[in-house]
C-alpha atoms as a PDB file:
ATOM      1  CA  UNK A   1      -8.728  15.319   8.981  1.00  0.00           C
ATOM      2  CA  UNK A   2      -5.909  16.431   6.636  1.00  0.00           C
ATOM      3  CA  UNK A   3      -3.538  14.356   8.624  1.00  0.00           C
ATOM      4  CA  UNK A   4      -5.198  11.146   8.517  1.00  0.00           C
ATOM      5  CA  UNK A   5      -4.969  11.249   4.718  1.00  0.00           C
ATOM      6  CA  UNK A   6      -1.371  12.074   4.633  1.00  0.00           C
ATOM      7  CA  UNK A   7      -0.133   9.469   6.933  1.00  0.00           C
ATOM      8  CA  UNK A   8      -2.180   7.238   5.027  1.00  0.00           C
ATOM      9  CA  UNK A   9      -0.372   8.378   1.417  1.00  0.00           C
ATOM     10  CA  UNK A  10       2.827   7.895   3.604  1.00  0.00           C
ATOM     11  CA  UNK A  11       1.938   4.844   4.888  1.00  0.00           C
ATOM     12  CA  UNK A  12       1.325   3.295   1.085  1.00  0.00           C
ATOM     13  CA  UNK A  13       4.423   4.947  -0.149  1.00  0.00           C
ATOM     14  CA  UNK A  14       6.852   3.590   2.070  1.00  0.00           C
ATOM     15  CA  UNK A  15       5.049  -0.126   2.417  1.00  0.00           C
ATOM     16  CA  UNK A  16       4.988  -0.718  -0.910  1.00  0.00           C
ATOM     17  CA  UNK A  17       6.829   1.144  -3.910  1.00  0.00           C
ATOM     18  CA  UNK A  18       9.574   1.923  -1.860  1.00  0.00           C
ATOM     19  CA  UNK A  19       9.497  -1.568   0.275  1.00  0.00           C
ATOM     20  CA  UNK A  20      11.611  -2.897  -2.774  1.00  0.00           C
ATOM     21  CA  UNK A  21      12.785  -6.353  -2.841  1.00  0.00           C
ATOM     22  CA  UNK A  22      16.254  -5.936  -1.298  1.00  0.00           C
ATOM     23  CA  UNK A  23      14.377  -4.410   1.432  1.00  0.00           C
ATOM     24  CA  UNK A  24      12.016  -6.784   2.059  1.00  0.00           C
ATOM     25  CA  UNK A  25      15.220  -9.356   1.792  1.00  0.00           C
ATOM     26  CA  UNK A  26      17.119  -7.856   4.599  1.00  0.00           C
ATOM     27  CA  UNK A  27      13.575  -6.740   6.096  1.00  0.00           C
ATOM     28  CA  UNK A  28      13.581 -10.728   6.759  1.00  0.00           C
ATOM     29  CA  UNK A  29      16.626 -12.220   6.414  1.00  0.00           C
ATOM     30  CA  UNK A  30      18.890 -10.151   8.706  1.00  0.00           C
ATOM     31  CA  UNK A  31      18.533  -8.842  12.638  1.00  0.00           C
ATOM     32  CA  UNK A  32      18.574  -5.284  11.195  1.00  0.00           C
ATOM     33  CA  UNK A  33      17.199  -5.112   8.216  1.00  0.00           C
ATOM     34  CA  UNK A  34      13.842  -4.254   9.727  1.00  0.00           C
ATOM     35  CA  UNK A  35      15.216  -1.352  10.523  1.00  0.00           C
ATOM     36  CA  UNK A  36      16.174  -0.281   6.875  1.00  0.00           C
ATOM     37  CA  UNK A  37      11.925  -0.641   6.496  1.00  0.00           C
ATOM     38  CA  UNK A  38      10.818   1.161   9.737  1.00  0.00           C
ATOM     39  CA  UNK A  39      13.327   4.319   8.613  1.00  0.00           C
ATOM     40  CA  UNK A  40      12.156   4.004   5.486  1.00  0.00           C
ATOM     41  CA  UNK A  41       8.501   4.491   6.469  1.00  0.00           C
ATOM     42  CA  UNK A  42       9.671   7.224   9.049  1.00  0.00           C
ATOM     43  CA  UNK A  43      10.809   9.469   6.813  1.00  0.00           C
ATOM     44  CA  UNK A  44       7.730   8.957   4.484  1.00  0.00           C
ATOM     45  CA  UNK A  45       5.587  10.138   7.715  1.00  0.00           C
ATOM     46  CA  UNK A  46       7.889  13.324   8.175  1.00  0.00           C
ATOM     47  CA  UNK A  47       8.108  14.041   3.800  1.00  0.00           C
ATOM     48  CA  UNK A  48       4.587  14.019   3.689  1.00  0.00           C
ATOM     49  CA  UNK A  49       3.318  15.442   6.991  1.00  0.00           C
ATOM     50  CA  UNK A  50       5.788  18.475   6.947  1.00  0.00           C
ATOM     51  CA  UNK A  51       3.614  21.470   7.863  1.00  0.00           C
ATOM     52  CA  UNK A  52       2.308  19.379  11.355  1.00  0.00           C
ATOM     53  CA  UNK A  53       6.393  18.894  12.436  1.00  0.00           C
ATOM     54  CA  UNK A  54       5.638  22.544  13.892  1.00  0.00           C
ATOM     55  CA  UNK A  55       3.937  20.985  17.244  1.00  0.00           C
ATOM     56  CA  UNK A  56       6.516  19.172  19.746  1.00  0.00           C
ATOM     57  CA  UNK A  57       3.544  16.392  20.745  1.00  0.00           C
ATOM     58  CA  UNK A  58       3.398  15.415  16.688  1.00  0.00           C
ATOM     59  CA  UNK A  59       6.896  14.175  16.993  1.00  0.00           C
ATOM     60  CA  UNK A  60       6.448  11.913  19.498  1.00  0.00           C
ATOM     61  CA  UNK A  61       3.117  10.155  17.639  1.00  0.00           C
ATOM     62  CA  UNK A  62       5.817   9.801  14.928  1.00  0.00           C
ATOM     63  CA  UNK A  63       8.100   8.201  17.092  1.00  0.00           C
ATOM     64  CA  UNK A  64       5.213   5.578  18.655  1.00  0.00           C
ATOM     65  CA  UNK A  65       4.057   4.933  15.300  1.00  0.00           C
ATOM     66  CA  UNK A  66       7.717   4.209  14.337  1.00  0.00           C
ATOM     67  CA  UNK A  67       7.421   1.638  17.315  1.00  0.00           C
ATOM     68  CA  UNK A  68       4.353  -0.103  17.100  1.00  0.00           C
ATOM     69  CA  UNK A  69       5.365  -0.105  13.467  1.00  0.00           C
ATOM     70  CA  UNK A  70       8.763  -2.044  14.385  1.00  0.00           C
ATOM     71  CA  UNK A  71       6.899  -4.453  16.895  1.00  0.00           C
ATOM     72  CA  UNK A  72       3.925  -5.061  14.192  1.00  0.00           C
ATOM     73  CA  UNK A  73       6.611  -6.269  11.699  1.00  0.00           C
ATOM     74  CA  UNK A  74       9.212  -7.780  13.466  1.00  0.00           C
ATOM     75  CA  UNK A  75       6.230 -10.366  15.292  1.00  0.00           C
ATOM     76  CA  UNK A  76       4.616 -11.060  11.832  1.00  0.00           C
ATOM     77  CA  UNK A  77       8.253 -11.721  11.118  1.00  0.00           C
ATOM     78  CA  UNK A  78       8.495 -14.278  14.159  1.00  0.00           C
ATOM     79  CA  UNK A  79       5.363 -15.911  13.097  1.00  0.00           C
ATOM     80  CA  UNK A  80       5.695 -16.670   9.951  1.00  0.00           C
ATOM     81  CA  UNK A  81       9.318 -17.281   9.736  1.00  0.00           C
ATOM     82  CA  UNK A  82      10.338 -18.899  13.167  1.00  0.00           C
ATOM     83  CA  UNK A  83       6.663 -20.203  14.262  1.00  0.00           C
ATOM     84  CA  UNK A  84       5.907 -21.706  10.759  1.00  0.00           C
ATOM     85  CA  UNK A  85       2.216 -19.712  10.839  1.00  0.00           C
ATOM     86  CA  UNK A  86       1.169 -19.623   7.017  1.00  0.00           C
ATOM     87  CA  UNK A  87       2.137 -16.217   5.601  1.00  0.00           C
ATOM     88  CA  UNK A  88      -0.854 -16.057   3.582  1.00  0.00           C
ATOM     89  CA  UNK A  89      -4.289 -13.359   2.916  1.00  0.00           C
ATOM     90  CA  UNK A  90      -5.706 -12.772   6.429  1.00  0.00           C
ATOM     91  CA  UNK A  91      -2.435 -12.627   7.660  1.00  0.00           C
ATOM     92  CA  UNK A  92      -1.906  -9.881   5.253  1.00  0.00           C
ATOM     93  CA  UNK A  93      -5.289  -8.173   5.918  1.00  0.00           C
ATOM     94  CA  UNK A  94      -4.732  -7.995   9.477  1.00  0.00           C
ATOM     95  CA  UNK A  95      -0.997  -6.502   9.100  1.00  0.00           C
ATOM     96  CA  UNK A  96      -2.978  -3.655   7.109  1.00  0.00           C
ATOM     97  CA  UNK A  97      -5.742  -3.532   9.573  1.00  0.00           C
ATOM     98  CA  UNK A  98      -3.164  -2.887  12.444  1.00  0.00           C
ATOM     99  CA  UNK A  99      -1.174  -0.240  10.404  1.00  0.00           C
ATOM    100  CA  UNK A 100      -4.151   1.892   9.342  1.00  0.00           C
ATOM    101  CA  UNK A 101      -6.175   0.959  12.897  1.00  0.00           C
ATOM    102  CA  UNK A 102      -2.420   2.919  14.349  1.00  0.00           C
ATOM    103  CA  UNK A 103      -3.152   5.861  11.702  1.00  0.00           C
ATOM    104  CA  UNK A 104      -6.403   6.512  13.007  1.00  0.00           C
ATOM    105  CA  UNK A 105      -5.788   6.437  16.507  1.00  0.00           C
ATOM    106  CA  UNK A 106      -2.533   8.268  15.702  1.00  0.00           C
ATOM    107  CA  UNK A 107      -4.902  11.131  13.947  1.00  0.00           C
ATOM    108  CA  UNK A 108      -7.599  11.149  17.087  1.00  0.00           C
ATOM    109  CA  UNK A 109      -4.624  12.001  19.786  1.00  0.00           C
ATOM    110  CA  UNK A 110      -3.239  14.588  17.392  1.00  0.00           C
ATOM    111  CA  UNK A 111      -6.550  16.360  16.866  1.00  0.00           C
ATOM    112  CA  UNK A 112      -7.646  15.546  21.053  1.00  0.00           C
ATOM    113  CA  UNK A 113      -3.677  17.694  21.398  1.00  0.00           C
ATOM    114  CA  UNK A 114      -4.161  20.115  18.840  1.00  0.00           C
ATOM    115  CA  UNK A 115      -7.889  20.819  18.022  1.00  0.00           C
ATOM    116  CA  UNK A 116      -6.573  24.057  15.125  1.00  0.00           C
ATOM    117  CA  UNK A 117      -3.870  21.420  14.060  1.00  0.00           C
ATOM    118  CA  UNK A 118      -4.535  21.964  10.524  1.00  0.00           C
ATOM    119  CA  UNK A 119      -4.596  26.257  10.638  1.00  0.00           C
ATOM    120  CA  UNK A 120      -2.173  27.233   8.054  1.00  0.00           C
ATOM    121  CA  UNK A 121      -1.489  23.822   6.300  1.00  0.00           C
ATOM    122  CA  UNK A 122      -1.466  24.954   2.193  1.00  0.00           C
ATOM    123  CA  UNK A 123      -0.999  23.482  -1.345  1.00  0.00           C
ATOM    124  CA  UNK A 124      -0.644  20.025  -1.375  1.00  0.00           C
ATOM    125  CA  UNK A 125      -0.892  19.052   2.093  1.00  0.00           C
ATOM    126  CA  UNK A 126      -4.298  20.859   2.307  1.00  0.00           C
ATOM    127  CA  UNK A 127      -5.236  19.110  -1.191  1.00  0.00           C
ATOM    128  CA  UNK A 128      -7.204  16.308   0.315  1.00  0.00           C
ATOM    129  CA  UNK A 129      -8.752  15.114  -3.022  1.00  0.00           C
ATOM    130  CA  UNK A 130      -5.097  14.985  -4.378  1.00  0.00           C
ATOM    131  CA  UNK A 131      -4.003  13.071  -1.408  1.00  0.00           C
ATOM    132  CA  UNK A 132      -7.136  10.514  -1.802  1.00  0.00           C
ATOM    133  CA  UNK A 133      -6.328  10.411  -5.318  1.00  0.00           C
ATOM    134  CA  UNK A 134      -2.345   9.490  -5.158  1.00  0.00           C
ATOM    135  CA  UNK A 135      -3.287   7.329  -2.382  1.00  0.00           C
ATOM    136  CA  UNK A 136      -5.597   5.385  -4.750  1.00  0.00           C
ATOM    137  CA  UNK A 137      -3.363   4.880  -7.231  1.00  0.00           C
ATOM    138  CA  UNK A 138      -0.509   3.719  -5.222  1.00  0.00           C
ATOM    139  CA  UNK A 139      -3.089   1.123  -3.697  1.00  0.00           C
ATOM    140  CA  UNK A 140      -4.115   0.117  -6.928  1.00  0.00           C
ATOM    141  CA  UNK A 141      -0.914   0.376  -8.826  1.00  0.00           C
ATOM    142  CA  UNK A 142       1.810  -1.446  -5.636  1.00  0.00           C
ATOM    143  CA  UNK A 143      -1.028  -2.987  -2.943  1.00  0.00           C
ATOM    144  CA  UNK A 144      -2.464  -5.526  -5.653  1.00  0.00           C
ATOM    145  CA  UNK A 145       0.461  -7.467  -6.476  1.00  0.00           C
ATOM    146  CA  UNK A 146       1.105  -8.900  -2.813  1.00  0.00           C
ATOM    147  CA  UNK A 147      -2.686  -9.229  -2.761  1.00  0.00           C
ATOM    148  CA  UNK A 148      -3.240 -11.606  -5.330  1.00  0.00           C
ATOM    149  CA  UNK A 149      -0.055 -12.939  -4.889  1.00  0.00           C
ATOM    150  CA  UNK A 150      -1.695 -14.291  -1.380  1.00  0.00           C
ATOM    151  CA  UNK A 151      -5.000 -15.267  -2.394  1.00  0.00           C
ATOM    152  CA  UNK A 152      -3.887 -17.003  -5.474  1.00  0.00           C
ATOM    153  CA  UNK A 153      -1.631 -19.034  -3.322  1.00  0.00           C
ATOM    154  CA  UNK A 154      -4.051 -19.264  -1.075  1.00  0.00           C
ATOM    155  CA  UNK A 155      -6.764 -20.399  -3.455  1.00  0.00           C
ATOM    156  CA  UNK A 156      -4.454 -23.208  -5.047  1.00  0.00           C
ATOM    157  CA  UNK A 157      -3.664 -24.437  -1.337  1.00  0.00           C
ATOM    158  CA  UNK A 158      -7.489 -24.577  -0.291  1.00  0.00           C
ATOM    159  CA  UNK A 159      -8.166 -27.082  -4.189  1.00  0.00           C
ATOM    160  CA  UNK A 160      -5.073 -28.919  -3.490  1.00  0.00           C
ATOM    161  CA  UNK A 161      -3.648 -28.803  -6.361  1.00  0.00           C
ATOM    162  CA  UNK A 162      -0.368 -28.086  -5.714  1.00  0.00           C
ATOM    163  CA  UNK A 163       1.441 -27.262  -2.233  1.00  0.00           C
ATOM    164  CA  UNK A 164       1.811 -23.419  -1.574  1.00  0.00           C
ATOM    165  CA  UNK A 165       3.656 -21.553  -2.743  1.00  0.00           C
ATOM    166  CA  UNK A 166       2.275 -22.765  -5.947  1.00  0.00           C
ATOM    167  CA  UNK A 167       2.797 -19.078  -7.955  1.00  0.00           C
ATOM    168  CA  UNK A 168       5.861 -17.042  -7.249  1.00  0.00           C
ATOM    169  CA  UNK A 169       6.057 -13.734  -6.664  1.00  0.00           C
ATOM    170  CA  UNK A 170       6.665 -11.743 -10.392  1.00  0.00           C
ATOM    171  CA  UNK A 171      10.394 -10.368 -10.397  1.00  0.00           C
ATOM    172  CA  UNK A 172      11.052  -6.477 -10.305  1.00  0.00           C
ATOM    173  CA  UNK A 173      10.788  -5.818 -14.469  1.00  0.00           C
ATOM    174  CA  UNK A 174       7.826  -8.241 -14.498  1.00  0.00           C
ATOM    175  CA  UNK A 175       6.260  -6.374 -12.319  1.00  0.00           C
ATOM    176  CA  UNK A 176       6.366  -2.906 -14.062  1.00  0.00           C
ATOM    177  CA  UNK A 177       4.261  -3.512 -16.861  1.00  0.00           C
ATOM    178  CA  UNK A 178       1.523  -4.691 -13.996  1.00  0.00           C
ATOM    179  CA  UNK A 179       2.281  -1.366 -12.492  1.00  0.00           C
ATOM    180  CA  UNK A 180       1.068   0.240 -15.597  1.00  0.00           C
ATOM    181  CA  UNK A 181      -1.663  -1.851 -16.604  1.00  0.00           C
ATOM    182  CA  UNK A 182      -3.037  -1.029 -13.421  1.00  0.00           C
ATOM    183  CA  UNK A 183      -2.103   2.655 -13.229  1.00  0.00           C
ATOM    184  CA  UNK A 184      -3.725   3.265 -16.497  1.00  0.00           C
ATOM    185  CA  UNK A 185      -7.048   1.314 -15.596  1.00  0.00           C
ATOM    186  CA  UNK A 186      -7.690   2.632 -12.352  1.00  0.00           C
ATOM    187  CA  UNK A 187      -6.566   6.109 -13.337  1.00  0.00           C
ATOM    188  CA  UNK A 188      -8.991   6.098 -16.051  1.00  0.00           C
ATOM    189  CA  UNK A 189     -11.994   5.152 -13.985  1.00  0.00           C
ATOM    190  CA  UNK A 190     -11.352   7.503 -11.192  1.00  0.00           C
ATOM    191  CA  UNK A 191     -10.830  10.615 -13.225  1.00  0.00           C
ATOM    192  CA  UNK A 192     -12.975   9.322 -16.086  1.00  0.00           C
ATOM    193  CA  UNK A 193     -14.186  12.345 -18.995  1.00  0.00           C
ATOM    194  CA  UNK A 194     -10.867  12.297 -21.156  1.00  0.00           C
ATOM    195  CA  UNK A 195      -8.992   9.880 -19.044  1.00  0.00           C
ATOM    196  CA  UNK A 196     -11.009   6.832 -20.377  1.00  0.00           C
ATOM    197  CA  UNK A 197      -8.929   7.156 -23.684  1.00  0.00           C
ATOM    198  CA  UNK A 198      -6.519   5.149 -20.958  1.00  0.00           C
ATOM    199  CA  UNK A 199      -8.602   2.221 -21.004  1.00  0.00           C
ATOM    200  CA  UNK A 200      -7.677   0.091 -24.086  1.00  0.00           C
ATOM    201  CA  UNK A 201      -3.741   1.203 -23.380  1.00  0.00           C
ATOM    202  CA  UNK A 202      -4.500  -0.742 -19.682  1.00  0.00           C
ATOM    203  CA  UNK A 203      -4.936  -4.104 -21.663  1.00  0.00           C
ATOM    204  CA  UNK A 204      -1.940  -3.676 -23.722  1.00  0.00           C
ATOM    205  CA  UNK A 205       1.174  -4.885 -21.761  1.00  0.00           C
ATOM    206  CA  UNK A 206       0.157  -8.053 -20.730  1.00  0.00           C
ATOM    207  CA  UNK A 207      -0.467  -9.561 -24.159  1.00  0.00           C
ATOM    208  CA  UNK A 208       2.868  -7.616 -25.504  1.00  0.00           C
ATOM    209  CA  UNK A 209       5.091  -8.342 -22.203  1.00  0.00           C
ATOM    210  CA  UNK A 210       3.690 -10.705 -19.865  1.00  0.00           C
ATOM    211  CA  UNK A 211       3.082 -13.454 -22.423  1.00  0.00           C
ATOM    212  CA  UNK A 212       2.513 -16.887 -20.429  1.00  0.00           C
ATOM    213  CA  UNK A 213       1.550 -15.211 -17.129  1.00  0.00           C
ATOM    214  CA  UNK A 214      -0.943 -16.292 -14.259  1.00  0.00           C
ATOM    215  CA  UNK A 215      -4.481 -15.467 -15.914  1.00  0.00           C
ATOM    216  CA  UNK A 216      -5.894 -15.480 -12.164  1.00  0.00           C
ATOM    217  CA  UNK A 217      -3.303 -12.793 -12.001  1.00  0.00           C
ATOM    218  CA  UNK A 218      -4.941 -11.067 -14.487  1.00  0.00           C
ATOM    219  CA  UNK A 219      -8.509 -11.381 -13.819  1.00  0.00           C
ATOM    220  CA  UNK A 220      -8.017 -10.166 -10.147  1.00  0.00           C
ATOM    221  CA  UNK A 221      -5.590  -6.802 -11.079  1.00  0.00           C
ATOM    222  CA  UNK A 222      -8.415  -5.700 -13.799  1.00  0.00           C
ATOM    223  CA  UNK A 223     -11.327  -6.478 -10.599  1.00  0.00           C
ATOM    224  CA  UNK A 224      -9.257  -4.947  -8.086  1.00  0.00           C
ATOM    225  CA  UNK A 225      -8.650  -1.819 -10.039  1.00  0.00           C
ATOM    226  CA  UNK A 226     -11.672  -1.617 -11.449  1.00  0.00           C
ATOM    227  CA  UNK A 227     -12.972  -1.633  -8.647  1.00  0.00           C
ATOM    228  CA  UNK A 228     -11.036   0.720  -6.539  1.00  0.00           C
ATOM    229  CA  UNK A 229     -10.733   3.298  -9.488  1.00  0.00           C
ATOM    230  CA  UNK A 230     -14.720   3.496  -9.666  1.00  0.00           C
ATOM    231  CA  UNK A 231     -15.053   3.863  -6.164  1.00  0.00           C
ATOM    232  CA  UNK A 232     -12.655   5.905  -5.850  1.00  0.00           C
ATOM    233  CA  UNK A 233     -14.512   8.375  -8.718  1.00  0.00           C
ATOM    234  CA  UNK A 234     -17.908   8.351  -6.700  1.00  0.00           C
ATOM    235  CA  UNK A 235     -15.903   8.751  -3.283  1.00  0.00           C
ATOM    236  CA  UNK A 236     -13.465  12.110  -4.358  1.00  0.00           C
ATOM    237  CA  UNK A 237     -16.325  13.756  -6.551  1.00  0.00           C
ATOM    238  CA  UNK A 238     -19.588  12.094  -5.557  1.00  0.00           C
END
């Protein structure tokens, strides 16, 4: 199931770290900015699924998962924007759930076409531990921002204490010292041995950078990776 695991790296690169914020502007803003994403996340598939581009019935899963990837979007885009439906957690969760649900499936008619699919994939691509591992940390590192940018909205909204959005999202450079916080923590936790030397670095650049920031913010980026870097240990390595 080497593919499965590299569509899913792709999947996290291009959603996140390289959904930037002019993308996600256009992404909603203008007619064909969407499409700016969707390439985006295209070429991510092809990049990291290079030795599979050898069979002719791979391309076109690439181009229906280009599609479905489009239509996913472009109705949460309808909803939300034009339909007024809250933009908020489960919306997000179920976004996810359709784009990983479309990797699987993707990764069962691949396999069903090519049963030997993955003879004489090599290095990295064969590298499933690496490939768990990067995916990981781009989860932990990019995923958790939007995530507890939704449920602490979402949490203010249910107390009432202000109308949503109540916290707004942190700009790009605010957002890099999260990056690393996070990076450090959960790569500490998943690699452990030497790599815990990390761990008092990961609660460094909020106090020195982030002074004044959301402490629910916080609180959920050191659970989250925590979390997902420990589980992530006993899942790679047992």
């Amino acid at each position: 199931m080497n593919l499965f695991w590299l569509l899913v790296l792709a999947h996290l690169v291009g959603d996140f770290p390289l959904q930037t914020d002019r993308v996600f502007y256009y992404k909603h803003r203008t007619r064909w900015g969407i499409l700016i994403h969707i390439g985006i996340t295209a070429l991510c598939n092809v990049v990291f699924t290079i030795p599979y581009l050898r069979y002719p019935g791979y391309w076109l899963i690439l181009f229906a998962m280009a599609v479905l990837h489009l239509i996913y979007d472009r109705t949460k885009i309808i909803l939300t924007l034009k339909k007024n439906m809250p933009d908020n957690f489960p919306l997000f969760l179920f976004d996810q759930f359709l784009h990983f649900g479309t990797i699987y499936l993707a990764t069962l008619l691949f396999y069903r076409w090519y049963p030997g699919g993955d003879a004489g994939v090599s290095g990295f691509y064969a590298n499933v531990q690496l490939i768990q591992l990067l995916s990981g940390l781009v989860l932990i590192m990019f995923a958790i921002a939007p995530v507890n940018y939704f449920l602490i909205n979402d949490f203010y909204a249910y107390v009432g204490k202000k109308n949503r959005p109540h916290w707004q999202f942190p700009a790009g450079k605010d957002r890099i010292w999260g990056y690393l916080e996070r990076g450090m923590l959960g790569l500490a936790l998943s690699l452990q041995g030497w790599w815990l030397i990390l761990l008092p670095f990961a609660f460094l650049p909020r106090p020195l950078f982030l002074r004044g920031g959301n402490s629910l913010d916080f609180a959920l980026s050191v659970f989250f990776s925590a979390t997902i870097g420990l589980g992530m240990h006993f899942w790679i390595w047992g």
